[in-house]
Protein backbone atom coordinates (compact mmCIF):
# COMPACT_ATOMS: atom_id res chain seq x y z
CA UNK A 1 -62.24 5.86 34.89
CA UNK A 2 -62.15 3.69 31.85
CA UNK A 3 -58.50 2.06 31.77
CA UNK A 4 -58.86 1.30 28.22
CA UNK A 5 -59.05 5.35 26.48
CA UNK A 6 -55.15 5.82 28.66
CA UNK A 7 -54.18 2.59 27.32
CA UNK A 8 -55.49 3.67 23.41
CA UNK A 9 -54.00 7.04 23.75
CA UNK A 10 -50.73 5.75 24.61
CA UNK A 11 -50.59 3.55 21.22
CA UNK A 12 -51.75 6.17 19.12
CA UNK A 13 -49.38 8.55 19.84
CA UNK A 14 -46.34 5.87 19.66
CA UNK A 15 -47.68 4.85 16.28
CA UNK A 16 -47.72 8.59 15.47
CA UNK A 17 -44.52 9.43 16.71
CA UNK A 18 -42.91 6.29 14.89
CA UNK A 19 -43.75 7.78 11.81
CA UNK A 20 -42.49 11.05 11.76
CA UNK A 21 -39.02 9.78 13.01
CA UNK A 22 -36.46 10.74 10.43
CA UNK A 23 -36.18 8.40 7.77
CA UNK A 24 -32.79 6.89 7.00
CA UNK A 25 -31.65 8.56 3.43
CA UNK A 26 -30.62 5.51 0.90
CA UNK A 27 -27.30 5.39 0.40
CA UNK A 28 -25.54 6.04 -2.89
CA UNK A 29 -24.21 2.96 -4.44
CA UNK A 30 -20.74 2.24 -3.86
CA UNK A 31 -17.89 1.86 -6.87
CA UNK A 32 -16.41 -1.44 -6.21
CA UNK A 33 -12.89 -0.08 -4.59
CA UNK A 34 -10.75 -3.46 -6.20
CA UNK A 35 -12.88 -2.68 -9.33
CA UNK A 36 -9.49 -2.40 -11.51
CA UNK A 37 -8.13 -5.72 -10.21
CA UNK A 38 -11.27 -7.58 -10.48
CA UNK A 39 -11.43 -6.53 -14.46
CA UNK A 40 -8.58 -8.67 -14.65
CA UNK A 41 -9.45 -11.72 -13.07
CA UNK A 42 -9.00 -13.46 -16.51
CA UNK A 43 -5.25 -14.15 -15.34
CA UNK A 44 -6.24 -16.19 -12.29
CA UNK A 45 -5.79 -19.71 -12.25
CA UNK A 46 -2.81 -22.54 -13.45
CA UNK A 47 -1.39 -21.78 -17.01
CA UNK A 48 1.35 -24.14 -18.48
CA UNK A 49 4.00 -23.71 -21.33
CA UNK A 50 6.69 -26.07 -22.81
CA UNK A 51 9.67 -25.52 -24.74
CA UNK A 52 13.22 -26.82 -25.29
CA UNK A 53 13.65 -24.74 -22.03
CA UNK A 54 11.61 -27.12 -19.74
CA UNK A 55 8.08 -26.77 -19.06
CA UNK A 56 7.06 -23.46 -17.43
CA UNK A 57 3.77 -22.98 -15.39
CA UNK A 58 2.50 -20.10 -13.70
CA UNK A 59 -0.45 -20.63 -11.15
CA UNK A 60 -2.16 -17.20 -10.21
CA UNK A 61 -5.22 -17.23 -7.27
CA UNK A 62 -7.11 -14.39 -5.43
CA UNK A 63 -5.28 -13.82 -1.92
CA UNK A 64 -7.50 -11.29 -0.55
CA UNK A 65 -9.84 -8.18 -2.60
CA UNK A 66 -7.04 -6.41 -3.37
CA UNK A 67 -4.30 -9.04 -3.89
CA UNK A 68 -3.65 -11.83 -6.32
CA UNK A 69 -0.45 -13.55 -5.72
CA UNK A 70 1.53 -16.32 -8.09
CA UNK A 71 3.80 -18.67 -8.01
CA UNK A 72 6.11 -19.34 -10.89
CA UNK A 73 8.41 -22.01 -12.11
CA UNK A 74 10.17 -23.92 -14.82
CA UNK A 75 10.98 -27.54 -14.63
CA UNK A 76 13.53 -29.32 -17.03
CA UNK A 77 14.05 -32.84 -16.86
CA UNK A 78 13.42 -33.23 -12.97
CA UNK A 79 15.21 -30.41 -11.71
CA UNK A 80 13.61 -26.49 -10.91
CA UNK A 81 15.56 -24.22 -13.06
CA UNK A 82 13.68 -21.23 -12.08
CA UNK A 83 11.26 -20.27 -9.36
CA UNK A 84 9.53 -16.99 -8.24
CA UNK A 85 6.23 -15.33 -6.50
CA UNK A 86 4.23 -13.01 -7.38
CA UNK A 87 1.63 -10.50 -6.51
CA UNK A 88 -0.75 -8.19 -7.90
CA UNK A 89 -1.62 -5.47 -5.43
CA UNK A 90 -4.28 -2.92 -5.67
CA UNK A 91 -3.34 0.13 -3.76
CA UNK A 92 -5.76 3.11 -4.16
CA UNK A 93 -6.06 2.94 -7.76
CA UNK A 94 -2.74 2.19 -9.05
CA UNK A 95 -1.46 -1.90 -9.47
CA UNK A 96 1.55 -2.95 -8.59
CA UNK A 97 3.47 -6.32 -9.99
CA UNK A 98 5.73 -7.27 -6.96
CA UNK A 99 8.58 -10.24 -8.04
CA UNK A 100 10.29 -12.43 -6.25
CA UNK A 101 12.86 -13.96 -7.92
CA UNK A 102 15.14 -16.95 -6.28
CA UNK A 103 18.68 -15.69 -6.58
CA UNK A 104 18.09 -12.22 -8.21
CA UNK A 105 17.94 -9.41 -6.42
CA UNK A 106 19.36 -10.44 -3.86
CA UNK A 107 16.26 -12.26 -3.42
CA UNK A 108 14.53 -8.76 -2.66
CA UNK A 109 10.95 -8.36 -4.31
CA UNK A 110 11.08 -6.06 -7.50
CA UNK A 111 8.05 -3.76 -8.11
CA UNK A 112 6.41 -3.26 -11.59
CA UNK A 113 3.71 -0.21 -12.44
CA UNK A 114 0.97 -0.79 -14.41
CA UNK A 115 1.33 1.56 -17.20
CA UNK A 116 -1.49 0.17 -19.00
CA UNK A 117 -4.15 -2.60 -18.74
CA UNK A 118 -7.66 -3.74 -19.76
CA UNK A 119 -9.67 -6.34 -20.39
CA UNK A 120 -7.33 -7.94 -23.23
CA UNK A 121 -3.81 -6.63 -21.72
CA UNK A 122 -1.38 -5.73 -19.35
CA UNK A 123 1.28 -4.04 -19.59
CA UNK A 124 3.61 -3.90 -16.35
CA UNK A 125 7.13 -1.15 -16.28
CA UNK A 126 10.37 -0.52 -14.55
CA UNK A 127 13.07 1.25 -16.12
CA UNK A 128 15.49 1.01 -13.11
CA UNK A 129 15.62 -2.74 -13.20
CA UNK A 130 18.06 -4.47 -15.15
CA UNK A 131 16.12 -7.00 -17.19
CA UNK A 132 12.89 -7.07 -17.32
CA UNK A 133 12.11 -3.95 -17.55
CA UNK A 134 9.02 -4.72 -18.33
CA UNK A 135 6.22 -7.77 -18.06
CA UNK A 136 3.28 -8.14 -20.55
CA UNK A 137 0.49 -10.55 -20.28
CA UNK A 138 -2.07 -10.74 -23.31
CA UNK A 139 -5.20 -12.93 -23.29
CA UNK A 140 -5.28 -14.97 -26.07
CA UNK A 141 -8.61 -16.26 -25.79
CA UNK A 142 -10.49 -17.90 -22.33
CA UNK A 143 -7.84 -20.67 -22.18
CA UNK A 144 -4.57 -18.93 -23.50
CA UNK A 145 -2.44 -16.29 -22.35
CA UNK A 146 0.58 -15.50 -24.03
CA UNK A 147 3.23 -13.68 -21.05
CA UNK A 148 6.46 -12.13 -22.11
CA UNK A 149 9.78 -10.24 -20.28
CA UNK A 150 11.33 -7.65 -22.58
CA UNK A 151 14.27 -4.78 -21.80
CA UNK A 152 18.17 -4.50 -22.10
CA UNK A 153 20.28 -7.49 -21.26
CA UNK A 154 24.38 -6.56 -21.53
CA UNK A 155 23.25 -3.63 -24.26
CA UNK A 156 20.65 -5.87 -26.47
CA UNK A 157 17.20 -5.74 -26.14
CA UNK A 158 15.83 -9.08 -25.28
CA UNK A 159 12.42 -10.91 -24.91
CA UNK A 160 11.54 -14.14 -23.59
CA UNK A 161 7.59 -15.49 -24.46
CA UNK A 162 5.71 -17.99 -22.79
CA UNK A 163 2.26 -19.14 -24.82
CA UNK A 164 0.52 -20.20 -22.24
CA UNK A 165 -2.53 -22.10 -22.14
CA UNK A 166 -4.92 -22.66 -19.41
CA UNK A 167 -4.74 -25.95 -17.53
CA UNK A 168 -7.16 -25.56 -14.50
CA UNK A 169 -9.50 -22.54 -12.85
């Protein structure tokens, strides 16, 4: 018997069978899940400010895909006035502003709710704080930013700017 007609048969029906195995259905494109933080990645980097208060600067980076985290200070003369962190936290589809402020709170992280955002603004709320309650950051342009803490301080509403401008990515 001829060895080679088992041997033929044998690849033949492998090739055969090979293709009529199910074929893997393509999978749907996925939304990006950090898709709302990543539309404002305009506010990462260092920003700077000065004014008869001291100079302020604000340095924002990506932590992980659904954090960016800050840190925050203000400098006058040689001495740090003011200091805090900060993060921006993607949960689901709601973003969070989370501040730490040195000696406030009794240093205990506030959280802010995004009530509104997009490509040009956000606009960050909480009415049970004392003051702020609330944080807005507009873009200006690619290399300005203009930041600003409004709500009730001892019965008067109050707001404090800071015009940033962009000092490195």
């Amino acid at each position: 018997m001829n060895l080679k007609l088992p041997l033929m048969i044998s690849v033949v029906a492998c090739v055969l069978s090979c293709n009529n195995a199910p074929k893997e259905k393509a999978m749907p494109a996925q939304a990006d899940p950090y898709e709302k933080l990543d539309s404002i990645s305009w506010l990462l980097g260092a920003w700077t400010d000065s004014s008869k208060m001291g100079k302020a600067t604000e340095t924002w980076h990506r932590e992980n895909d659904s954090t960016y985290s800050a840190e925050s200070f203000i400098v006058s003369r040689k001495d740090t006035i003011f200091y805090e962190q900060a993060k921006l936290e993607q949960r689901n589809q709601e973003i969070q502003l989370v501040v730490k402020t040195k000696r406030q709170n009794d240093n205990e992280a506030v959280s802010f709710k995004l009530r509104s955002g997009n490509a040009e603004a956000l606009v960050f709320g909480n009415p049970q704080h004392d003051f702020p309650t609330q944080i807005t950051y507009t873009k200006i342009g690619s290399d300005s930013l203009y930041a600003e803490i409004s709500g009730l301080a001892k019965g008067q509403e109050r707001k404090v700017g800071f015009p940033f401008k962009k000092i490195a990515q």
